[in-house]
Structure formats: C-alpha cells, structure tokens
PDB file of N, CA and C in Angstrom:
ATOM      1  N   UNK A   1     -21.722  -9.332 -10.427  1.00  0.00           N
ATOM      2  CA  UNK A   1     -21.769  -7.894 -10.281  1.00  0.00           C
ATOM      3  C   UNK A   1     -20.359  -7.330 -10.421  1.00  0.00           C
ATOM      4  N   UNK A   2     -19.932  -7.459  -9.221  1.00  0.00           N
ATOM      5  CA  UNK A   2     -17.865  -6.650  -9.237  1.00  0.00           C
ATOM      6  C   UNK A   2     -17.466  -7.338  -9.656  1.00  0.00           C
ATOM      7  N   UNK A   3     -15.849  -7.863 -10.141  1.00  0.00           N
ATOM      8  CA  UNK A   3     -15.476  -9.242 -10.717  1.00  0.00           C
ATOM      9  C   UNK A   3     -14.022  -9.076 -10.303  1.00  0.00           C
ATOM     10  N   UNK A   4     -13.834  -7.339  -9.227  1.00  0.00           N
ATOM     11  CA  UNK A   4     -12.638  -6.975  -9.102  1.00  0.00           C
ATOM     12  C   UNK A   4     -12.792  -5.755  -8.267  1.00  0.00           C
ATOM     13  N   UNK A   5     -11.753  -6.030  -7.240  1.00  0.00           N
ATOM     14  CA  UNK A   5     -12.060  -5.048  -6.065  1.00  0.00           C
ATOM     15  C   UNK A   5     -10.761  -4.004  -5.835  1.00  0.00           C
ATOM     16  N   UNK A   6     -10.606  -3.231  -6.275  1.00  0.00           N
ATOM     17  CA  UNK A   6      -9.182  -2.738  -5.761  1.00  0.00           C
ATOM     18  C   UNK A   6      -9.249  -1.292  -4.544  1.00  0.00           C
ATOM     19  N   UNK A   7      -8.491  -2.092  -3.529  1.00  0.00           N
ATOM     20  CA  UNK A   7      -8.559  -1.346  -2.028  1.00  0.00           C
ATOM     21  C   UNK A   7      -6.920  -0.640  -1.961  1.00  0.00           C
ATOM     22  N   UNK A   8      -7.114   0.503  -1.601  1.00  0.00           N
ATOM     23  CA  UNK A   8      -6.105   1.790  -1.493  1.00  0.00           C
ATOM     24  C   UNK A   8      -6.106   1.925   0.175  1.00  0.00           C
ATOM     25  N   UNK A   9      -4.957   1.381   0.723  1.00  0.00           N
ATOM     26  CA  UNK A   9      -4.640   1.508   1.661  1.00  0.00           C
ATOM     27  C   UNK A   9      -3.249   2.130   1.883  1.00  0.00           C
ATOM     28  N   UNK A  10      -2.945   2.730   3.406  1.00  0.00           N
ATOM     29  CA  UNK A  10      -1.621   3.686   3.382  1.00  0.00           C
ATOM     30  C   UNK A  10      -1.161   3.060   4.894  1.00  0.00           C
ATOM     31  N   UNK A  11      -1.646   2.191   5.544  1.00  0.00           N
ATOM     32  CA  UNK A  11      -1.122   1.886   6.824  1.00  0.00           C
ATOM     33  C   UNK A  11      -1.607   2.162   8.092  1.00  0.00           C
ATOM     34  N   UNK A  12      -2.901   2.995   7.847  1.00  0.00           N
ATOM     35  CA  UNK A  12      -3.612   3.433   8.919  1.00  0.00           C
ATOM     36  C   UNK A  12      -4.646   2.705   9.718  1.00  0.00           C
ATOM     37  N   UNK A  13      -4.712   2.884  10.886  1.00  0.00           N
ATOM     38  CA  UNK A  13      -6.221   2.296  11.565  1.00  0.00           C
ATOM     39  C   UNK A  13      -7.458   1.783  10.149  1.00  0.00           C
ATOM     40  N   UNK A  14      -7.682   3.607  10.333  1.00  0.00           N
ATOM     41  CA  UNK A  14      -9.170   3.156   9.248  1.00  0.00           C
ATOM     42  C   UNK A  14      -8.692   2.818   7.650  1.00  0.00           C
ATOM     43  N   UNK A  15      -7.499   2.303   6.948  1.00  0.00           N
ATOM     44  CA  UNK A  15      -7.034   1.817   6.353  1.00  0.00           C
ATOM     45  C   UNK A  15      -7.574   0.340   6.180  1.00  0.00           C
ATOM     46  N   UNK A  16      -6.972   0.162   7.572  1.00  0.00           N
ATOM     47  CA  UNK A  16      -7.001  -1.228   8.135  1.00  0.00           C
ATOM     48  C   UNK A  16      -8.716  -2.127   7.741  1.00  0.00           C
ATOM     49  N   UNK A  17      -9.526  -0.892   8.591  1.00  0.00           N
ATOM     50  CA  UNK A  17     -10.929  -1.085   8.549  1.00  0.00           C
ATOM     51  C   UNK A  17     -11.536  -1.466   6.776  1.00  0.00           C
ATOM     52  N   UNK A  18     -10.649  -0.150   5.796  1.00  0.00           N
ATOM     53  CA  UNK A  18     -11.721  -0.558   4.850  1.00  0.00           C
ATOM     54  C   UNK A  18     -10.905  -1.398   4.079  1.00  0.00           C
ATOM     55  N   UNK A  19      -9.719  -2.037   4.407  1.00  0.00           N
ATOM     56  CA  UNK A  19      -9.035  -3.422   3.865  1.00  0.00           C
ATOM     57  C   UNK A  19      -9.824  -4.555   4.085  1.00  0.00           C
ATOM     58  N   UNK A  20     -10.462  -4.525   5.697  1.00  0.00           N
ATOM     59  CA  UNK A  20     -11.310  -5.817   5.737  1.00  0.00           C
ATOM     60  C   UNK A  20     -12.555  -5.601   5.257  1.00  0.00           C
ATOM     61  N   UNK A  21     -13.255  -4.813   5.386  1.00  0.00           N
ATOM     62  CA  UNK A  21     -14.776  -4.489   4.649  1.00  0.00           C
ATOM     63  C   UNK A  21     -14.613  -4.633   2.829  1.00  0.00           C
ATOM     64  N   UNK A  22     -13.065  -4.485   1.820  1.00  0.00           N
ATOM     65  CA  UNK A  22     -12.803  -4.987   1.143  1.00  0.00           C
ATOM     66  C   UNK A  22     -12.706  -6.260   0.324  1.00  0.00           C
ATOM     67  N   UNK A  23     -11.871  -6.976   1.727  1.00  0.00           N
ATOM     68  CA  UNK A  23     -12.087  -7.955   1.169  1.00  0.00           C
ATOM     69  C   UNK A  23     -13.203  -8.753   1.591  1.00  0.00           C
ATOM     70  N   UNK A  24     -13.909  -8.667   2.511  1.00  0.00           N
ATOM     71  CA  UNK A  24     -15.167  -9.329   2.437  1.00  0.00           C
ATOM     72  C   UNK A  24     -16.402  -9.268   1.289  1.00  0.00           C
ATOM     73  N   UNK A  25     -16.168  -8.022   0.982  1.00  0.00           N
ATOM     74  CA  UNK A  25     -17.007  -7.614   0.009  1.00  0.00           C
ATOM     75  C   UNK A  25     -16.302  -9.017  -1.105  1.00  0.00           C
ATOM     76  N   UNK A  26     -15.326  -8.860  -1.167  1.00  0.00           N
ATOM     77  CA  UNK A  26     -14.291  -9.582  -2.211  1.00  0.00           C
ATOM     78  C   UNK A  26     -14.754 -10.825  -1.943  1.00  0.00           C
ATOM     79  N   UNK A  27     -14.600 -11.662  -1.022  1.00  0.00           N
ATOM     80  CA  UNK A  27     -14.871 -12.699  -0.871  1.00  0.00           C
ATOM     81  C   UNK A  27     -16.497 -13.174  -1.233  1.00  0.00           C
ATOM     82  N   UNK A  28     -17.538 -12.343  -0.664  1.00  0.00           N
ATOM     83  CA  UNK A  28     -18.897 -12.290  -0.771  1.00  0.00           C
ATOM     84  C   UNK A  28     -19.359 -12.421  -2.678  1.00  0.00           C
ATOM     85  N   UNK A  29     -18.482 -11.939  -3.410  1.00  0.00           N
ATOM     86  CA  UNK A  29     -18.783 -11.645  -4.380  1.00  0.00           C
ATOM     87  C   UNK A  29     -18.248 -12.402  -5.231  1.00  0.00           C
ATOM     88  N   UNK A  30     -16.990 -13.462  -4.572  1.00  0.00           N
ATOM     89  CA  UNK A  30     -16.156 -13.983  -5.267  1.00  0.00           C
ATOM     90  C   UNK A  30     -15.513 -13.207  -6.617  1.00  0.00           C
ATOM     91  N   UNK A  31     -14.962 -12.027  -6.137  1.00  0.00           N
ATOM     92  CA  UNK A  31     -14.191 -11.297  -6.888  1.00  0.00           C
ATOM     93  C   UNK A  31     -12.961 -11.340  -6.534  1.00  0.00           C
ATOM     94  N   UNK A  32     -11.498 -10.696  -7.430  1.00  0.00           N
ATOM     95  CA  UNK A  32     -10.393 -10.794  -7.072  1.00  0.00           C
ATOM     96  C   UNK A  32     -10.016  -9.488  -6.310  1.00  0.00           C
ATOM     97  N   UNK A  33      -9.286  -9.569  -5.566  1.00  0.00           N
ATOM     98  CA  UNK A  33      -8.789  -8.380  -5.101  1.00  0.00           C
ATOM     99  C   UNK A  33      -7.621  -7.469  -5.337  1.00  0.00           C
ATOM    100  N   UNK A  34      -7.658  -6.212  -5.389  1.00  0.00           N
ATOM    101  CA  UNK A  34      -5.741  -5.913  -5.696  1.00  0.00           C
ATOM    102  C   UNK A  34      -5.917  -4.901  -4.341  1.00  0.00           C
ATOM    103  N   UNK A  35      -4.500  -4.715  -4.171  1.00  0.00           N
ATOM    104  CA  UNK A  35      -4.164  -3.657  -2.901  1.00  0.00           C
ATOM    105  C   UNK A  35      -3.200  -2.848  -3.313  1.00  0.00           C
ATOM    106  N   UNK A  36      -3.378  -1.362  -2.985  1.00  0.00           N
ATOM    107  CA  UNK A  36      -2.366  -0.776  -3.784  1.00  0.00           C
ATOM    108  C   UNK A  36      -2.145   0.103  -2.628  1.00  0.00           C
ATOM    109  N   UNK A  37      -0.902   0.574  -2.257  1.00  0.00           N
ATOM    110  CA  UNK A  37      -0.384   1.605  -1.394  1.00  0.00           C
ATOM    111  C   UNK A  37       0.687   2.469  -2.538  1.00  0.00           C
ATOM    112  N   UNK A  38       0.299   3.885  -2.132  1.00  0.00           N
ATOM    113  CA  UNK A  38       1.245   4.872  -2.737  1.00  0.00           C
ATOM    114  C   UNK A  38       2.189   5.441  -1.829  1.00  0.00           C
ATOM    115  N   UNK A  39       3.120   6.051  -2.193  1.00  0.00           N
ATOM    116  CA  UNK A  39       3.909   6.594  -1.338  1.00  0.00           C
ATOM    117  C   UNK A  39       4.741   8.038  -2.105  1.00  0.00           C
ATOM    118  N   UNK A  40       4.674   8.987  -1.320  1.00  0.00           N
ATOM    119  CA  UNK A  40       5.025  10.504  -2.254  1.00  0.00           C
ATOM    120  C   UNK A  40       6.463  10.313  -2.532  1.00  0.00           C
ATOM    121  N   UNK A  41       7.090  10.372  -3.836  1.00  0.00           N
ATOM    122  CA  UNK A  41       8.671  10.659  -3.785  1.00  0.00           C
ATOM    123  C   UNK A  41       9.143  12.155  -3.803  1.00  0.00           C
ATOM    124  N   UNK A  42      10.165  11.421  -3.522  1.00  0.00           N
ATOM    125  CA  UNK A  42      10.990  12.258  -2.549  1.00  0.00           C
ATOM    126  C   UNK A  42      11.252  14.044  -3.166  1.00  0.00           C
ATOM    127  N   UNK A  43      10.682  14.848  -2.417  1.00  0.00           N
ATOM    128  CA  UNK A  43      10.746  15.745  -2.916  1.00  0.00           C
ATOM    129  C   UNK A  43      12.064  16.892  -2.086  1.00  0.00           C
ATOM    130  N   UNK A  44      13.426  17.597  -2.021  1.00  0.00           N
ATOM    131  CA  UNK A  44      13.802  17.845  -1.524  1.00  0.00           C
ATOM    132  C   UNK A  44      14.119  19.293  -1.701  1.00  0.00           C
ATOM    133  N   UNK A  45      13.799  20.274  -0.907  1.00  0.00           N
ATOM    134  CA  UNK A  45      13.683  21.696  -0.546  1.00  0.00           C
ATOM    135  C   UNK A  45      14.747  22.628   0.034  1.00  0.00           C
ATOM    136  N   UNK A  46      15.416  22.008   0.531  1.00  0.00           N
ATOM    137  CA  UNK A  46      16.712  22.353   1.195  1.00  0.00           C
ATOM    138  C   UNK A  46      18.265  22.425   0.197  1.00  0.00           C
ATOM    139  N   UNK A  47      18.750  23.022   0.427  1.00  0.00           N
ATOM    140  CA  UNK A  47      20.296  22.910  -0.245  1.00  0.00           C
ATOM    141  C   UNK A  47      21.385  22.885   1.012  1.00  0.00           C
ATOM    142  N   UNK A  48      22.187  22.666   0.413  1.00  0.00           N
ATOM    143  CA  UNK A  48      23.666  22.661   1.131  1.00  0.00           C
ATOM    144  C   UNK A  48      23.666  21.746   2.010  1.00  0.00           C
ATOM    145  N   UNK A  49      24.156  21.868   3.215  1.00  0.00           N
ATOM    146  CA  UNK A  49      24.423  21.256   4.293  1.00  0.00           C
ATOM    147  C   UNK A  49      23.307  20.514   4.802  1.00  0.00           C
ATOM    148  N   UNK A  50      22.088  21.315   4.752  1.00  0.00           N
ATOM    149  CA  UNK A  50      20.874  20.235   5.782  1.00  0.00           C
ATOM    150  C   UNK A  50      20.667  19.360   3.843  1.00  0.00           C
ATOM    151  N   UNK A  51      20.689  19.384   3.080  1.00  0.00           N
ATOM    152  CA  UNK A  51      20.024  18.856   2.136  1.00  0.00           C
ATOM    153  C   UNK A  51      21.409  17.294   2.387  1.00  0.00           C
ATOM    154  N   UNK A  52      22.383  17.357   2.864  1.00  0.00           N
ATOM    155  CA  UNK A  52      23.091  16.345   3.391  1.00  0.00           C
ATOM    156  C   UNK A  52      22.406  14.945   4.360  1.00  0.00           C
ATOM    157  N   UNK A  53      21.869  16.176   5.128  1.00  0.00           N
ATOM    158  CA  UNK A  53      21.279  14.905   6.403  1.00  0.00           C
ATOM    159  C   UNK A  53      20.042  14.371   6.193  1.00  0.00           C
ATOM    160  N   UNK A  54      19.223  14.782   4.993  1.00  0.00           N
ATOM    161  CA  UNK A  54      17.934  13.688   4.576  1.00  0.00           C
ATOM    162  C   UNK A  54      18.174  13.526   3.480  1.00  0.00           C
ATOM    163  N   UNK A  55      19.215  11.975   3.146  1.00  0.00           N
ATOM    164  CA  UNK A  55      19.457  11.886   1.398  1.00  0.00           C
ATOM    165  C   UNK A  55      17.956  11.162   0.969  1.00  0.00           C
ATOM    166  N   UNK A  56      18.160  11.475  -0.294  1.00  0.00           N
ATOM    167  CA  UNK A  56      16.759  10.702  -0.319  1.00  0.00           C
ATOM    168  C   UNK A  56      16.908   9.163  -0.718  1.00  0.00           C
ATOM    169  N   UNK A  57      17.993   8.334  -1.069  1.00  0.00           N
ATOM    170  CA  UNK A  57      18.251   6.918  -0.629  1.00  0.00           C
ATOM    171  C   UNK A  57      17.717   6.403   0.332  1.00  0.00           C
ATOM    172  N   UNK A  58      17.875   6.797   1.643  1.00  0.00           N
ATOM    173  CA  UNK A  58      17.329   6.495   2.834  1.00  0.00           C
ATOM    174  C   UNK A  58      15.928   6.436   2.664  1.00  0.00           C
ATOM    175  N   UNK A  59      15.347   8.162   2.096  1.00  0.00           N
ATOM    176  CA  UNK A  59      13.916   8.047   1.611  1.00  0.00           C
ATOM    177  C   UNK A  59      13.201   6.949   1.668  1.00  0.00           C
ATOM    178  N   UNK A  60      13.595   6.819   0.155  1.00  0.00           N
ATOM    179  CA  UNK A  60      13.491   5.422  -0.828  1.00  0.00           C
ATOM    180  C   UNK A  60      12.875   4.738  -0.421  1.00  0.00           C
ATOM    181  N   UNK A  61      14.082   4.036   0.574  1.00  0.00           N
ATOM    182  CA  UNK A  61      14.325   2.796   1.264  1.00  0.00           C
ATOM    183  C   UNK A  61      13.207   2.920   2.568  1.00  0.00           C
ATOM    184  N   UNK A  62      13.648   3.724   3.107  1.00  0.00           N
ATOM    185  CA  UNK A  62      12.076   3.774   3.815  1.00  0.00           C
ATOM    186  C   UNK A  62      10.613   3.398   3.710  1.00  0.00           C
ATOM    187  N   UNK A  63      10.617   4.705   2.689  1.00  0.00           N
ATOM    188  CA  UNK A  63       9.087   4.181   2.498  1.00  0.00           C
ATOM    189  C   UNK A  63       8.905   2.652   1.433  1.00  0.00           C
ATOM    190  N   UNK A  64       9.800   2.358   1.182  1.00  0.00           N
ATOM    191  CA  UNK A  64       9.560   0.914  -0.038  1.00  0.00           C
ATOM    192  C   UNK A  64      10.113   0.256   1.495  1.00  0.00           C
ATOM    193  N   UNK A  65      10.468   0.072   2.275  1.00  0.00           N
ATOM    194  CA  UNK A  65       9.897  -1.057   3.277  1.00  0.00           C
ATOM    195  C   UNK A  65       8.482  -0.594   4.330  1.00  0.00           C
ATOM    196  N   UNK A  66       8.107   0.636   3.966  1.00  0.00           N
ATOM    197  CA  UNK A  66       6.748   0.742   4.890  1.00  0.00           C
ATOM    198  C   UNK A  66       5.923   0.223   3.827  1.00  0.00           C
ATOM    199  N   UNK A  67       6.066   0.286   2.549  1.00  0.00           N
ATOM    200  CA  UNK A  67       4.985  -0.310   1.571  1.00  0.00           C
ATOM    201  C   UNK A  67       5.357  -1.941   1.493  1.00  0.00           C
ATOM    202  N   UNK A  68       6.439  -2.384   2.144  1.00  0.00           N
ATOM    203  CA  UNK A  68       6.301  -3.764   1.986  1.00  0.00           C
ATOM    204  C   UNK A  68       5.737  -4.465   3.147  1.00  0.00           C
ATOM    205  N   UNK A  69       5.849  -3.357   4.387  1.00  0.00           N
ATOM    206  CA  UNK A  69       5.316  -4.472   5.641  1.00  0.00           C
ATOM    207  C   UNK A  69       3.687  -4.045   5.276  1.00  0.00           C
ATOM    208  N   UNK A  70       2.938  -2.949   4.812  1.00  0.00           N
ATOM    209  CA  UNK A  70       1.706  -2.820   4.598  1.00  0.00           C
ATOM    210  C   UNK A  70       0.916  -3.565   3.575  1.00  0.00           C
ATOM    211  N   UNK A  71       1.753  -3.879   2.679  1.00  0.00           N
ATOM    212  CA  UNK A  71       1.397  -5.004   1.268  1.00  0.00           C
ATOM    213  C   UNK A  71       1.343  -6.251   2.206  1.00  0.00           C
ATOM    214  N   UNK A  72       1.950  -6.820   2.946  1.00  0.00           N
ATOM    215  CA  UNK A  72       2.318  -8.388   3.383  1.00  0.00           C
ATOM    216  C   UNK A  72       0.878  -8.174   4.460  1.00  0.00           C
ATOM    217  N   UNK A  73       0.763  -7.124   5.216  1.00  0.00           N
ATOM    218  CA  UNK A  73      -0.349  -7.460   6.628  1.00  0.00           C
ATOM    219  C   UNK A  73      -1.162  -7.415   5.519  1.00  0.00           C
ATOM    220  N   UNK A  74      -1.415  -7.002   4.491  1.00  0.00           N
ATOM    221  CA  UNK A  74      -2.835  -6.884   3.720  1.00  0.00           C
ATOM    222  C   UNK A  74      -2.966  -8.354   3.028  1.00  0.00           C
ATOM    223  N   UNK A  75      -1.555  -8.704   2.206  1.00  0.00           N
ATOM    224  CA  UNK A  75      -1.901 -10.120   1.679  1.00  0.00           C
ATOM    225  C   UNK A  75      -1.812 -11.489   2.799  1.00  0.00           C
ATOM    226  N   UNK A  76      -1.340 -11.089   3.854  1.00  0.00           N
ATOM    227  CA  UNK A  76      -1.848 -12.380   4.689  1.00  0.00           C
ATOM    228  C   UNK A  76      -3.276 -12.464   5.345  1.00  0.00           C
ATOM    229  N   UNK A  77      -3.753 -11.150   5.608  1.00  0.00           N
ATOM    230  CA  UNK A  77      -5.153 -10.736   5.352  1.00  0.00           C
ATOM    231  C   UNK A  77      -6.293 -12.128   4.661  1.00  0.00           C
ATOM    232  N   UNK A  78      -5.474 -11.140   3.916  1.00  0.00           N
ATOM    233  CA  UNK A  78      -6.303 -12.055   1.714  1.00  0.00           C
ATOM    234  C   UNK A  78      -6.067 -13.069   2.361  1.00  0.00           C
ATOM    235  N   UNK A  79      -5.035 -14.330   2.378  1.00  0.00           N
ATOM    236  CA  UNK A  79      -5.018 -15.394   2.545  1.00  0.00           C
ATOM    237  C   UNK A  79      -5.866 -16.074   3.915  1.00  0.00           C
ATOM    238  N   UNK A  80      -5.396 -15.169   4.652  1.00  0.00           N
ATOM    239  CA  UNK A  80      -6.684 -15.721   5.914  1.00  0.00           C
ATOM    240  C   UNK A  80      -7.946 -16.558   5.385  1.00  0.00           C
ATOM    241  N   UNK A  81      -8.758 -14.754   4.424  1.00  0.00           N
ATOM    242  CA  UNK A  81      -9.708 -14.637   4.283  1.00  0.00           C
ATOM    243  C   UNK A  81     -10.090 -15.811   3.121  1.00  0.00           C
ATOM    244  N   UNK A  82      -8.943 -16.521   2.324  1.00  0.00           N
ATOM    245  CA  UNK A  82      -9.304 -16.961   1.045  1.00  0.00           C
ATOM    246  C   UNK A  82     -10.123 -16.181   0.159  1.00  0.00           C
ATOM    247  N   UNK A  83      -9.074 -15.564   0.229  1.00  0.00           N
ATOM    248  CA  UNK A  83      -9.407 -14.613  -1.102  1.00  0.00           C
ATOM    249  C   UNK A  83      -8.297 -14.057  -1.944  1.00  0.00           C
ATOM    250  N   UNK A  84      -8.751 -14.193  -3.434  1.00  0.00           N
ATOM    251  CA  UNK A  84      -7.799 -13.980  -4.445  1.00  0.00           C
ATOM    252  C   UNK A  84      -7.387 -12.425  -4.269  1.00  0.00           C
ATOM    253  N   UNK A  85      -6.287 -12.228  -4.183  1.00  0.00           N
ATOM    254  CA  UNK A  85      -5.969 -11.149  -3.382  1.00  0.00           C
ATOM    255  C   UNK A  85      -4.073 -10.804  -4.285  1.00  0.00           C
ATOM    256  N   UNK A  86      -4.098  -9.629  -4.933  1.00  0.00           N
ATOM    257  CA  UNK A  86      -2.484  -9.125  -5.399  1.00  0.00           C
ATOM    258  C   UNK A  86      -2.272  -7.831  -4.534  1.00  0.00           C
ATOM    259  N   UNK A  87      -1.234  -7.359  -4.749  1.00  0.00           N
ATOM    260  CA  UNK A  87      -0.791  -6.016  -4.448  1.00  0.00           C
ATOM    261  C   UNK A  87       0.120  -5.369  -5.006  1.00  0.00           C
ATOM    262  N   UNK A  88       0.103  -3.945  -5.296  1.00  0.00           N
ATOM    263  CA  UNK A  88       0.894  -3.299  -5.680  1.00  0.00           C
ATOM    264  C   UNK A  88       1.372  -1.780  -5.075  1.00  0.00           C
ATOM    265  N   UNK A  89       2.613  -1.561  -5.294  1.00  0.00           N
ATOM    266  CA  UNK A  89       2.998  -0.525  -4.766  1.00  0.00           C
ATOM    267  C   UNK A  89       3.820   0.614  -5.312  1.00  0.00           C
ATOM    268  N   UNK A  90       3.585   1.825  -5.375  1.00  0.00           N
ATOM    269  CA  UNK A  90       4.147   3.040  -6.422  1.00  0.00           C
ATOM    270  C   UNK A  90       4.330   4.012  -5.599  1.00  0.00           C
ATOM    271  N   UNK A  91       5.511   4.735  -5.985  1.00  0.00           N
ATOM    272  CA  UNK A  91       5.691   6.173  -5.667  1.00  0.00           C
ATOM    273  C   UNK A  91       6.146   6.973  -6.838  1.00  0.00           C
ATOM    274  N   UNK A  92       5.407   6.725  -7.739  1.00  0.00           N
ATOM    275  CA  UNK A  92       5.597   8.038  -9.001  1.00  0.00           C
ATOM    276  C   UNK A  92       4.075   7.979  -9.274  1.00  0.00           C
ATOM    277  N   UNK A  93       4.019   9.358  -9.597  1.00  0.00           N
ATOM    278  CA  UNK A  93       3.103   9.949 -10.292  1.00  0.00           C
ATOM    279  C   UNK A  93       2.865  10.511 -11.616  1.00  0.00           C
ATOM    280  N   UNK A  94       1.610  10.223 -11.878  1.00  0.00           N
ATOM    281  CA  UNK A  94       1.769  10.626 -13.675  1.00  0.00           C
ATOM    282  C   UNK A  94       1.416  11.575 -13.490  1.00  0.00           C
TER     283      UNK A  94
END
C-alpha cells in the first residue's frame, strides 16, 4: 500500500504523538520513513540599535540546534522502533 511515510514534526507534545502513530504505521507497513522539521528564517523588523541585540546568527544557530535535538529524539525513535527511518531539516521557503 504506502511504501513511504513522511512525518512533519516541530517539537511539540502532539508532534511527539503523531511521530509515534507514524512510525508504527511505518513499521506495520514496512515502509520507509522520513522526518522533516521546518523552521521560519529569520525575518528582522527592527532597525538600529534593537536590530543589534537579535542578530540573526544567533537565530540560525538556534533554531538549527532545536532542529537537531528534534531530528535525533525522532531518529532514535526510528531505531527503537526498527524502522527505516531519515530526516530532514529546512528553513527556506520556496
């Protein structure tokens, strides 16, 4: 039937929930899985002085380590579960 499951998660509780109802499905079906978390870039509104104290480097860096600890709880997940399981992670938009 599926041959490929791809679950959109952001770090949340019910994130969490339909990561595992994911991959079970995944596993049940012996399909592969992908995991993808997005993250908004950096959009900045301010000038001068306050546009100083939120560079968006920091941004960045932020959210590309909240998308890496949310990619890893999801692929050790997968591996628990034995299940073929990737992930990916973006903050641009087409």
């Amino acid at each position: 039937m599926y041959k490929h499951i791809l679950i959109a998660i952001d770090g949340s509780e019910l994130a969490a929930k339909a990561l595992c109802q994911g991959l079970e499905l995944a596993k049940a079906l012996a399909a592969k899985a992908t995991v993808v978390t997005v993250t908004e870039p950096w959009v900045g509104h301010v000038s001068g002085e306050a546009a100083l104290r939120f560079p968006s480097v920091e941004y960045d860096e932020a959210v590309a380590a909240n998308a890496t600890q949310i990619l890893s709880t999801a692929s050790a997940m997968a591996t628990q579960m034995s299940v073929n399981c990737s992930s990916l992670s973006s903050n641009r938009f087409a």
